[in-house]
Structure formats: C-alpha cells, structure tokens
PDB file of N, CA and C in Angstrom:
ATOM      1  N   UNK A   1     -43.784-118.906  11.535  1.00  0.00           N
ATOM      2  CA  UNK A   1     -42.509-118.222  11.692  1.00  0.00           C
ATOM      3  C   UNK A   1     -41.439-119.289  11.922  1.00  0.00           C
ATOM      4  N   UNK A   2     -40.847-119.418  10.688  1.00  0.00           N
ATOM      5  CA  UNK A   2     -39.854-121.030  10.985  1.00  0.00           C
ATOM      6  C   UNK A   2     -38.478-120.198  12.067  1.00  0.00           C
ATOM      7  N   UNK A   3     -38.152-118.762  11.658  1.00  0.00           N
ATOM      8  CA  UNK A   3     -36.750-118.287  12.022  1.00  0.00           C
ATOM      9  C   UNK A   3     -37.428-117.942  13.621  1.00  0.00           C
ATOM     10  N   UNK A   4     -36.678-118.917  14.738  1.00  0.00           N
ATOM     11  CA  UNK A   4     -36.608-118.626  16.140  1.00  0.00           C
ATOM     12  C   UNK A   4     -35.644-117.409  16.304  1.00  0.00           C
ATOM     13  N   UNK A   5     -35.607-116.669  16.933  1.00  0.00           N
ATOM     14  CA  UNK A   5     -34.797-115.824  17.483  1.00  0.00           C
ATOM     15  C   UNK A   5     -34.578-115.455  18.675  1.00  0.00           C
ATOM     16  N   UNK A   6     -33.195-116.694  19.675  1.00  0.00           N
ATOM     17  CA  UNK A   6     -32.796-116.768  21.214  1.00  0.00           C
ATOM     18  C   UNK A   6     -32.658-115.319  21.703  1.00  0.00           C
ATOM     19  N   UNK A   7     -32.770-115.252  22.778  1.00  0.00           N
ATOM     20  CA  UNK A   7     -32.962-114.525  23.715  1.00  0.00           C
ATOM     21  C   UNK A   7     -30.957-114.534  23.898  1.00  0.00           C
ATOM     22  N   UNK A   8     -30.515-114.934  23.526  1.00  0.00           N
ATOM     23  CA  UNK A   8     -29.115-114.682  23.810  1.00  0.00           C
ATOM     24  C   UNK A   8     -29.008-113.824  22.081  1.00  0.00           C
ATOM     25  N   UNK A   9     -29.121-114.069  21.572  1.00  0.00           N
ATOM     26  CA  UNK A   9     -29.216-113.506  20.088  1.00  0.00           C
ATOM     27  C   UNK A   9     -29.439-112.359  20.425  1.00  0.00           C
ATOM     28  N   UNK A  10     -30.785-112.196  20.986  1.00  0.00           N
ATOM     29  CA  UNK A  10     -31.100-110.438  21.493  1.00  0.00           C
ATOM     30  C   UNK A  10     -30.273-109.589  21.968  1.00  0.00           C
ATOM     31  N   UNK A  11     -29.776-110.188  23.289  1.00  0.00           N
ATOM     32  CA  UNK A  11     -28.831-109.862  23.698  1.00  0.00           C
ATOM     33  C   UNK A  11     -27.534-109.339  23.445  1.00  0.00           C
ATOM     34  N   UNK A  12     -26.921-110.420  22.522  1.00  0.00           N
ATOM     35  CA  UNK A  12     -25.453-109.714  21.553  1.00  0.00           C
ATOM     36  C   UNK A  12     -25.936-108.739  20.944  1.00  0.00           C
ATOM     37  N   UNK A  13     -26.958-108.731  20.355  1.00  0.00           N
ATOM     38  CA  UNK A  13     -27.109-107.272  19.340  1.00  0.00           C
ATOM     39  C   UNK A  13     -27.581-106.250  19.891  1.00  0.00           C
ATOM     40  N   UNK A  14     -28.113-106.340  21.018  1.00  0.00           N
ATOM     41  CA  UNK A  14     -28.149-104.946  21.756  1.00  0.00           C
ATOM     42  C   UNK A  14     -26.698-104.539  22.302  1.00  0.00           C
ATOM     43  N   UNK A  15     -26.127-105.376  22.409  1.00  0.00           N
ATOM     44  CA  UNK A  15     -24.563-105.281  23.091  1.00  0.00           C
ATOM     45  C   UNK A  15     -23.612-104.273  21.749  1.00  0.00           C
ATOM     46  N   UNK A  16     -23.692-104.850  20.804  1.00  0.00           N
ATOM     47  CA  UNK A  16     -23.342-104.796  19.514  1.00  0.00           C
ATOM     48  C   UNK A  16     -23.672-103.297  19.351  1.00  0.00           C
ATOM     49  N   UNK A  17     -25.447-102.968  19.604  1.00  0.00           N
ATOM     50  CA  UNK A  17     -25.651-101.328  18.851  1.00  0.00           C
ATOM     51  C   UNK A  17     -25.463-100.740  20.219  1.00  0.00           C
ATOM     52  N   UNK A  18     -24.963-101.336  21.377  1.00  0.00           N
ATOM     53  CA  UNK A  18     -24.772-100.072  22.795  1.00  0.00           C
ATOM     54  C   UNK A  18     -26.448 -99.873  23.007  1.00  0.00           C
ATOM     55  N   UNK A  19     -27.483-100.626  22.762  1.00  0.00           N
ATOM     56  CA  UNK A  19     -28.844-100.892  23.416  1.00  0.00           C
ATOM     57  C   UNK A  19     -28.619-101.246  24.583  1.00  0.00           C
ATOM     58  N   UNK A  20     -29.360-100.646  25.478  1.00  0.00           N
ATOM     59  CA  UNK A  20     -29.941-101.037  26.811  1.00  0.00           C
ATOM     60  C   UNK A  20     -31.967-101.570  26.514  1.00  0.00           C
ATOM     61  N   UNK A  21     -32.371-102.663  26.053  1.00  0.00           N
ATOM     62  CA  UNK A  21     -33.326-103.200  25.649  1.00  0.00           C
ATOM     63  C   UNK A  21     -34.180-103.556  27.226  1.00  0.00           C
ATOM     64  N   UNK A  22     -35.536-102.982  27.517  1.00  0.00           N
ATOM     65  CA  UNK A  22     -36.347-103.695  28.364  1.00  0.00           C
ATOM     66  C   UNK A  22     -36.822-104.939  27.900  1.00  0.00           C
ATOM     67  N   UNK A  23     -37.510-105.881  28.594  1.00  0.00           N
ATOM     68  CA  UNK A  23     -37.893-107.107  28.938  1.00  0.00           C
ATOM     69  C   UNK A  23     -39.041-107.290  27.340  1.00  0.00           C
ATOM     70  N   UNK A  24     -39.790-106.064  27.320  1.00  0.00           N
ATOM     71  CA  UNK A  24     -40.754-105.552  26.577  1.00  0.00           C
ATOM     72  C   UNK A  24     -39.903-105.809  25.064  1.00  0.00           C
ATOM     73  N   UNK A  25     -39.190-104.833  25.557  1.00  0.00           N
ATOM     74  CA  UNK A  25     -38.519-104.493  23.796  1.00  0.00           C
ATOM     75  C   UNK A  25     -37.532-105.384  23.339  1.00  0.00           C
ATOM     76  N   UNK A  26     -37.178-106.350  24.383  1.00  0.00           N
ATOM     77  CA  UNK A  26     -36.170-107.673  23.490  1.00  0.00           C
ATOM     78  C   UNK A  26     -37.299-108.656  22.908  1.00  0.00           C
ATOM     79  N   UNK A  27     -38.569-108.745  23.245  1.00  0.00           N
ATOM     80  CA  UNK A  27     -39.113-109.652  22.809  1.00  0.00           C
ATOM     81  C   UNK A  27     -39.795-109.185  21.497  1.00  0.00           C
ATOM     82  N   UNK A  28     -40.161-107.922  21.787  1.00  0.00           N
ATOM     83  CA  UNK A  28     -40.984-106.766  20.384  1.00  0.00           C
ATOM     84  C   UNK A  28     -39.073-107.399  18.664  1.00  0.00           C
ATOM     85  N   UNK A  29     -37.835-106.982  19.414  1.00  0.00           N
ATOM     86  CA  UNK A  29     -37.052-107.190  18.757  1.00  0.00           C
ATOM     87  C   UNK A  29     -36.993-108.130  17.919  1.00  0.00           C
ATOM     88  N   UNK A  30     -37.402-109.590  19.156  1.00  0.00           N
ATOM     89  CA  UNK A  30     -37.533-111.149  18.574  1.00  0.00           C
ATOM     90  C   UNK A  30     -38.061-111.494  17.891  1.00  0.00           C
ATOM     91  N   UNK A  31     -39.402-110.348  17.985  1.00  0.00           N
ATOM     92  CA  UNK A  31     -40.322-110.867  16.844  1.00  0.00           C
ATOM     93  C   UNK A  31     -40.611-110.072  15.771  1.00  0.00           C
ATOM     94  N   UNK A  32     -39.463-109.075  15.407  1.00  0.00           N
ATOM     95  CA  UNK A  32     -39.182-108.336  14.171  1.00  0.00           C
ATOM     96  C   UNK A  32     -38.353-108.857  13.578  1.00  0.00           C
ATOM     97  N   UNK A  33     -36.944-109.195  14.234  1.00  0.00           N
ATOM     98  CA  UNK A  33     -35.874-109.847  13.475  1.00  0.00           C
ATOM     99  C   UNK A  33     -36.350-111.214  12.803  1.00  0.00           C
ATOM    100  N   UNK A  34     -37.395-112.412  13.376  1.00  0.00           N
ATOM    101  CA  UNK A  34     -37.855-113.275  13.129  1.00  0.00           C
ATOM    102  C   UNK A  34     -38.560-113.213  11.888  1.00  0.00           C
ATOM    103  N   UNK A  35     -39.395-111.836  11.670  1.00  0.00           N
ATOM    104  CA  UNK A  35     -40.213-111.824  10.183  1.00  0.00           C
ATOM    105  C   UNK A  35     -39.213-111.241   9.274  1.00  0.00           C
ATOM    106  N   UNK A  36     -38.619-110.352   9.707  1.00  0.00           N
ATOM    107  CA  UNK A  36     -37.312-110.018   8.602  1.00  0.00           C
ATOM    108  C   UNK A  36     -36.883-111.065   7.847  1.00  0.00           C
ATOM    109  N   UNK A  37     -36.160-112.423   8.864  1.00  0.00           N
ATOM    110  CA  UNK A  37     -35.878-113.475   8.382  1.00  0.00           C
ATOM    111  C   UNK A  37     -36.613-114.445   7.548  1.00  0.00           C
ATOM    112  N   UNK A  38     -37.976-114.324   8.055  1.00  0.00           N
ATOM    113  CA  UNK A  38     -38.868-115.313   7.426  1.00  0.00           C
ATOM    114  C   UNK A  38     -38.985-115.042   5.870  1.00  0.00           C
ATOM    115  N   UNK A  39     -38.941-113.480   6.041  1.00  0.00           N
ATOM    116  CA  UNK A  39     -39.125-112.369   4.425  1.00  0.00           C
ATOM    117  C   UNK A  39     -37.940-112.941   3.544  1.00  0.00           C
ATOM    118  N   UNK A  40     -36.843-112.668   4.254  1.00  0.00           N
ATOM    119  CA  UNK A  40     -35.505-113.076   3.563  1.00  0.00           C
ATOM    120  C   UNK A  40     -35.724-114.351   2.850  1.00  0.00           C
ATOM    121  N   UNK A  41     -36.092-115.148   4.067  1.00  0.00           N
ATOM    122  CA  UNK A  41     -36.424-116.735   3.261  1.00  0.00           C
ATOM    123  C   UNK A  41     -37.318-116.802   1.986  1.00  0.00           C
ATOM    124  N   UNK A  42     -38.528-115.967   2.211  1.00  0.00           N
ATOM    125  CA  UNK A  42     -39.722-116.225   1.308  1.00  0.00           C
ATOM    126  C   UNK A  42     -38.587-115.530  -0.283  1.00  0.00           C
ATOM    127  N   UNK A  43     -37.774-114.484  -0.262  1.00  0.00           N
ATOM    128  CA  UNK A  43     -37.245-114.029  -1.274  1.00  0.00           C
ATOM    129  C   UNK A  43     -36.445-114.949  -1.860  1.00  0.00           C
ATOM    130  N   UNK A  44     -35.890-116.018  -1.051  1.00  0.00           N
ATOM    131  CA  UNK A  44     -34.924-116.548  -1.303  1.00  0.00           C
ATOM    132  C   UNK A  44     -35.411-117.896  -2.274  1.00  0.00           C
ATOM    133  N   UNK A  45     -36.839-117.821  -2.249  1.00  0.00           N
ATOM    134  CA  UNK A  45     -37.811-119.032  -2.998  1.00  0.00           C
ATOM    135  C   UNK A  45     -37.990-118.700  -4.687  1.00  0.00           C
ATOM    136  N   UNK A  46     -37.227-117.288  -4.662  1.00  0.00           N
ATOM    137  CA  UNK A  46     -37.915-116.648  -6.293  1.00  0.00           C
ATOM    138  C   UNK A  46     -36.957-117.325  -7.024  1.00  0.00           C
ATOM    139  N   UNK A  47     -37.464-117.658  -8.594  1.00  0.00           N
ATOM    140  CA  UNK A  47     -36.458-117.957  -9.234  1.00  0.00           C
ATOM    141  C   UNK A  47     -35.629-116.467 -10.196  1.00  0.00           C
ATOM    142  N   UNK A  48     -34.376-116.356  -9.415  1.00  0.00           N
ATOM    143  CA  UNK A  48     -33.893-115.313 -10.445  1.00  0.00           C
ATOM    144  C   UNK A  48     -32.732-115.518 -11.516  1.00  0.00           C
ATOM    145  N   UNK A  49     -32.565-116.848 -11.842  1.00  0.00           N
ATOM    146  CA  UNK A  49     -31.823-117.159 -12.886  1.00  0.00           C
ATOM    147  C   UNK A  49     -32.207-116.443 -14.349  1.00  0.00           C
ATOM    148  N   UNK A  50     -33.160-115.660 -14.824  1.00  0.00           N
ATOM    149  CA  UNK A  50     -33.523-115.122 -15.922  1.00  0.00           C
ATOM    150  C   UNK A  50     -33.635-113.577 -15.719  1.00  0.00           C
ATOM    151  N   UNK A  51     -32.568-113.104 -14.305  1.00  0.00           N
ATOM    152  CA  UNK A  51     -32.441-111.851 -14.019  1.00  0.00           C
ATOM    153  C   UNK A  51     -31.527-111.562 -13.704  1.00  0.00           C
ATOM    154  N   UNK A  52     -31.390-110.518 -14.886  1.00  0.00           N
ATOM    155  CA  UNK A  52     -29.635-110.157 -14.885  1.00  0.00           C
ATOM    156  C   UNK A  52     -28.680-109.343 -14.243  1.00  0.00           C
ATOM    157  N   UNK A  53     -27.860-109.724 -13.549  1.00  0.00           N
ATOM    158  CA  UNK A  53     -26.838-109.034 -12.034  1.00  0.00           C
ATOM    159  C   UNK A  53     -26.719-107.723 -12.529  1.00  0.00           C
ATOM    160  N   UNK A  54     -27.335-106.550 -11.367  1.00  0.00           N
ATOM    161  CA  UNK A  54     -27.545-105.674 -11.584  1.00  0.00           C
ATOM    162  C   UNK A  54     -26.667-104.291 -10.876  1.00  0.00           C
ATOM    163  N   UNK A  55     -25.836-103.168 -10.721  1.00  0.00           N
ATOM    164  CA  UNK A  55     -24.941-102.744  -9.867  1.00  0.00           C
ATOM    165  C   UNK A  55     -26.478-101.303  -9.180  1.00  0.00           C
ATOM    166  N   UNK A  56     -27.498-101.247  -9.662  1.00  0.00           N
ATOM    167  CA  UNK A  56     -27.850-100.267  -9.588  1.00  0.00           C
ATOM    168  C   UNK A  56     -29.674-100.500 -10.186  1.00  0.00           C
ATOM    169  N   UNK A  57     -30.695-100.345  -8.955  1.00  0.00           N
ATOM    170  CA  UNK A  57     -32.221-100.617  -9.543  1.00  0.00           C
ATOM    171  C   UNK A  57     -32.760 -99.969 -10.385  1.00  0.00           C
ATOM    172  N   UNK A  58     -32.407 -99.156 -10.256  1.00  0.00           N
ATOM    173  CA  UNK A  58     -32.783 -97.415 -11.405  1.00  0.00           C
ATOM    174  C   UNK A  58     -32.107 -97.868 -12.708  1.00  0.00           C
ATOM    175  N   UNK A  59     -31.915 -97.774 -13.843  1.00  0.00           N
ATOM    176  CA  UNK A  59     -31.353 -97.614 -14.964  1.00  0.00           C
ATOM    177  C   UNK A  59     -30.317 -96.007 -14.357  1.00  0.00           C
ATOM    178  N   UNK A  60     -29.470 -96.227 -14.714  1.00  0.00           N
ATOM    179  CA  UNK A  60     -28.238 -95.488 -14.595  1.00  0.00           C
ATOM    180  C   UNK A  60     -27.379 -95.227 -15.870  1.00  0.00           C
ATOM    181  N   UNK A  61     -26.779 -94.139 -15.512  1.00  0.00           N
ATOM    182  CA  UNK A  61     -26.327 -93.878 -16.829  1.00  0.00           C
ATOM    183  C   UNK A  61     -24.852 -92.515 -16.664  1.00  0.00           C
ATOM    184  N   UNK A  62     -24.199 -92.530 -17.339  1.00  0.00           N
ATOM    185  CA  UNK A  62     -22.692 -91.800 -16.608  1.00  0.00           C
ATOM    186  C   UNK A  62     -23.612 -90.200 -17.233  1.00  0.00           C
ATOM    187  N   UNK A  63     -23.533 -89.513 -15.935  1.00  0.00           N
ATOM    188  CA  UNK A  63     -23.653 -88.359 -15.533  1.00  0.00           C
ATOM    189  C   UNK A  63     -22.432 -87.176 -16.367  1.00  0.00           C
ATOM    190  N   UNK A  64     -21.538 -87.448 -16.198  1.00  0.00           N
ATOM    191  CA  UNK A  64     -20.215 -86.710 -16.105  1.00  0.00           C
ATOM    192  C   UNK A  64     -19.792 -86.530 -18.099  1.00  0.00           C
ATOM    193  N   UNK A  65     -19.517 -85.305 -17.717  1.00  0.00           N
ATOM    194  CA  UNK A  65     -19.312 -84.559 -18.838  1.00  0.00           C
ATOM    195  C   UNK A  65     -17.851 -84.437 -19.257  1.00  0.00           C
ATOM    196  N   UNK A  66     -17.633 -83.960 -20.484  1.00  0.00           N
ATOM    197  CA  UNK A  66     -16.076 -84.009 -20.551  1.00  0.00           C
ATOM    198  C   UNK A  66     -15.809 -82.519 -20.216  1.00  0.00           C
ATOM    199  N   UNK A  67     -14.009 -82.634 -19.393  1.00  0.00           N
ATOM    200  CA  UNK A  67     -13.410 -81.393 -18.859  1.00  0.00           C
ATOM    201  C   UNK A  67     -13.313 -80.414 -20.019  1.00  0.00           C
ATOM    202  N   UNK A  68     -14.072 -79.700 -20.461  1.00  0.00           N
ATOM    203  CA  UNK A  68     -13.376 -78.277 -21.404  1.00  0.00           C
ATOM    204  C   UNK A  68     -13.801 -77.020 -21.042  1.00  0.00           C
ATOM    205  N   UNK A  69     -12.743 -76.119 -21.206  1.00  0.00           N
ATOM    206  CA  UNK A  69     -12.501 -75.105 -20.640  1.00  0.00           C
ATOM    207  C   UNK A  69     -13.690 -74.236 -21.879  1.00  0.00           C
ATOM    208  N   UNK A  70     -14.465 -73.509 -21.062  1.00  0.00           N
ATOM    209  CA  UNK A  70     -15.132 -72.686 -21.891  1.00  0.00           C
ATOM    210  C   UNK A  70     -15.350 -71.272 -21.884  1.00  0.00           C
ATOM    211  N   UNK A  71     -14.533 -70.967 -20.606  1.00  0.00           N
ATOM    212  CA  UNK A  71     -14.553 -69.224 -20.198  1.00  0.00           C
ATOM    213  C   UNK A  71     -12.435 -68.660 -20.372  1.00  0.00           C
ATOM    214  N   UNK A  72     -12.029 -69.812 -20.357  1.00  0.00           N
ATOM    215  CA  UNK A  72     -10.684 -69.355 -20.269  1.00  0.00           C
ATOM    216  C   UNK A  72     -10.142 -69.131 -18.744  1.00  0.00           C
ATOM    217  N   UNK A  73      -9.315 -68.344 -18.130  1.00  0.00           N
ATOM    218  CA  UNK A  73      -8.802 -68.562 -16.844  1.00  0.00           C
ATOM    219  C   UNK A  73      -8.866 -66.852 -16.477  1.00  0.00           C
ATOM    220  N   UNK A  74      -8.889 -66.100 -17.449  1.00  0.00           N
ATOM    221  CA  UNK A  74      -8.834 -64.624 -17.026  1.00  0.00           C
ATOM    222  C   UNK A  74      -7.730 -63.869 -16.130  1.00  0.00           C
ATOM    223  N   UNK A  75      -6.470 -64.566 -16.390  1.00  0.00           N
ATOM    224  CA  UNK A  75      -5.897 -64.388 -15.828  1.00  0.00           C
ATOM    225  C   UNK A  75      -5.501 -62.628 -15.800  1.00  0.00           C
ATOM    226  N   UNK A  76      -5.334 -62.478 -17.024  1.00  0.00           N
ATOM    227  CA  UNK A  76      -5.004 -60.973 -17.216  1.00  0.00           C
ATOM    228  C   UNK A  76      -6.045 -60.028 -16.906  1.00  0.00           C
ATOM    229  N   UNK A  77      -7.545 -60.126 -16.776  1.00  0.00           N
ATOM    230  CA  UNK A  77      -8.062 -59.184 -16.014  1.00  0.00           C
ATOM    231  C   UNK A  77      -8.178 -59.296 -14.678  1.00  0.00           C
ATOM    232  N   UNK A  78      -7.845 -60.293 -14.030  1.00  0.00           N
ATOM    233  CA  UNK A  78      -7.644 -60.012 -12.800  1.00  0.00           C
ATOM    234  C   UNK A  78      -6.472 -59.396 -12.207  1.00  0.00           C
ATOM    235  N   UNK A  79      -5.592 -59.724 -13.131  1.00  0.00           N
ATOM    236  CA  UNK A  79      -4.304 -58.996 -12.472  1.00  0.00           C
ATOM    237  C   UNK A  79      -4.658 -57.550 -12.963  1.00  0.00           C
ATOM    238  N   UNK A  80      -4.984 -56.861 -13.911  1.00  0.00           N
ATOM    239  CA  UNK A  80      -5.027 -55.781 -14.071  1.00  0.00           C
ATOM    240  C   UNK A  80      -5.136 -54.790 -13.367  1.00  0.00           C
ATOM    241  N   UNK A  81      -5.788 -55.116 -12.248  1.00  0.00           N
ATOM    242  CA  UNK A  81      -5.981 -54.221 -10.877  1.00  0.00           C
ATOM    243  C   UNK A  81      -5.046 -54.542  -9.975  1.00  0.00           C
ATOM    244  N   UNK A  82      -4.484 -55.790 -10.056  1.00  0.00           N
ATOM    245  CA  UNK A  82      -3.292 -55.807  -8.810  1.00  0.00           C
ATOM    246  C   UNK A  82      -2.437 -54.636  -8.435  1.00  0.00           C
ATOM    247  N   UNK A  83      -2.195 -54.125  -7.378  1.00  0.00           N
ATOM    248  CA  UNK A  83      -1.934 -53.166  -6.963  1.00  0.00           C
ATOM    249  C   UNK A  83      -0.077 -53.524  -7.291  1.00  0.00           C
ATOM    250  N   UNK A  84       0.550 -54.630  -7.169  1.00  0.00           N
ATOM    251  CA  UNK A  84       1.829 -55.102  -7.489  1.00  0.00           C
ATOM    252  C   UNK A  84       1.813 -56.268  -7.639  1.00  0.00           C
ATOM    253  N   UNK A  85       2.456 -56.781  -8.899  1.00  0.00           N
ATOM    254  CA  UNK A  85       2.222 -58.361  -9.722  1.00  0.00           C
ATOM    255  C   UNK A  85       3.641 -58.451  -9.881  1.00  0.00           C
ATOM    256  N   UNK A  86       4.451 -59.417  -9.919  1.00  0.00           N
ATOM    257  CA  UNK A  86       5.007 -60.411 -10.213  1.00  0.00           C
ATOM    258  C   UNK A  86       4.968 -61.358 -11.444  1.00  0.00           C
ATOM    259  N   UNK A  87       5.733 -61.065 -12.570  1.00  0.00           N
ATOM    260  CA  UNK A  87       5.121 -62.289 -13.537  1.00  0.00           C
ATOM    261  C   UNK A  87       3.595 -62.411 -13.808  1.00  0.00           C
ATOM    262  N   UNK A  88       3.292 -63.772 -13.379  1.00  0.00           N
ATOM    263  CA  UNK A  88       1.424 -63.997 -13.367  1.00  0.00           C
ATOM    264  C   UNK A  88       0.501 -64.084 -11.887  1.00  0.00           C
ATOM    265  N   UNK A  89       1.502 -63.550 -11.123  1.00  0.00           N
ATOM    266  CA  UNK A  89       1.330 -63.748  -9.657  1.00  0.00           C
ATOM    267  C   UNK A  89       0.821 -62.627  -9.133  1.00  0.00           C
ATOM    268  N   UNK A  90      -0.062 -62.140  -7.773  1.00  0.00           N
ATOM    269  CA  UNK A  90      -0.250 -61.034  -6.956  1.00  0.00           C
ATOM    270  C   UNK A  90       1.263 -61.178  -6.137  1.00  0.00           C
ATOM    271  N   UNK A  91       1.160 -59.744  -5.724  1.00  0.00           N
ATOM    272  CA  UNK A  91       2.462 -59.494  -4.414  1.00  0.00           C
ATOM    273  C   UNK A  91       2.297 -59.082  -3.185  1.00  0.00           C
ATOM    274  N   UNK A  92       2.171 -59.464  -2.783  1.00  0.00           N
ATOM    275  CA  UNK A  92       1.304 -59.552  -1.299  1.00  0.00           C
ATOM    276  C   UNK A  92       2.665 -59.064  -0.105  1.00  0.00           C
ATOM    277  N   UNK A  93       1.908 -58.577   1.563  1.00  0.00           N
ATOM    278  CA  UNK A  93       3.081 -58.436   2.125  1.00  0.00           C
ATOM    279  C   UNK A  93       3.496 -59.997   2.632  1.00  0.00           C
ATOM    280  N   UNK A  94       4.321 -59.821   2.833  1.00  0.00           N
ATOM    281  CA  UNK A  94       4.965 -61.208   3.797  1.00  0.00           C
ATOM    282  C   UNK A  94       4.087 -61.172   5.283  1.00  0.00           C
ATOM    283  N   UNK A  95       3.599 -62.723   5.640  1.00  0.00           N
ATOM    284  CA  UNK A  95       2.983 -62.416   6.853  1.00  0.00           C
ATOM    285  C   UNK A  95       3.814 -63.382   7.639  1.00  0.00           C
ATOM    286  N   UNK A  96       4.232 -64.357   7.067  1.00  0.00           N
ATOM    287  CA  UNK A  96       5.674 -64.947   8.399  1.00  0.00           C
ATOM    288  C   UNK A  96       7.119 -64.943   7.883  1.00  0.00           C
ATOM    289  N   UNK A  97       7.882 -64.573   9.477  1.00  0.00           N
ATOM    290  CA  UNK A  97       9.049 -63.879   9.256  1.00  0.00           C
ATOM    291  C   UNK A  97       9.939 -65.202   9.009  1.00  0.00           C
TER     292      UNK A  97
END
C-alpha cells in the first residue's frame, strides 16, 4: 500500500462530510481511502492512448424526436360546451377584485 493516509487527513474529511468518526472507524477509513488510492494508481499504469475520449460508457444515441403536432389542439371541441366563451377563450367569474 504505497498511498499513506494521515490521521489529520481523516480528520478534515470527517469535518468536511459533518462525521463524528470513532477511533475504530478513522482507521477502518485509512485503510479504505488508501486502497482506493492504490486502485487509482494501478489504473493510472494502463496505456490508454489507443482509446478514444469518450462523453458516455454505453453507446448513446439522441433519444429525442422531432416536435409535430399529430392530434391538433381541439380547440373547438372543447369550447363547445363552454357554458360562456369569449373569442377562443373560457369566461370564467372574476375571483380578485
């Protein structure tokens, strides 16, 4: 495990997430954050110059459809029942004076 991880290190980052860490669990911490790091390192050994910058791991692909109207707006059967219309509008009572 080359990545040490101080006991003051522990400390800020429990400070950081509002942890209250026992004696137990800063050291359990030390020696998670430490292999995390070690992992990071070992990744950091691959060669990925023949792998191409990627925004997304999945193959992706645009979802989204074009806007067209295919039912119309219906405006005129809904008003048809309006009890009192206006133009293309309902007429409602007034509720502030």
């Amino acid at each position: 495990m080359a990545n040490i991880i101080s006991d003051e290190t522990i400390e800020y980052v429990g400070i950081l997430a509002k942890l209250e860490l026992s004696a137990e669990e800063k050291e359990r911490a030390k020696k998670d954050i430490g292999e995390m790091l070690d992992y990071i390192d070992k990744l950091n050994e691959l060669d990925t110059s023949a792998v191409e910058p990627m925004s997304h791991v999945f193959p992706y692909h645009n979802v989204f459809r074009e806007d067209v109207v295919v039912n119309g707006d219906g405006r005129d059967k809904s008003l048809a029942n309006a009890p009192e219309r206006k133009e293309d509008s309902f007429v409602v009572p007034r509720t502030i004076s």
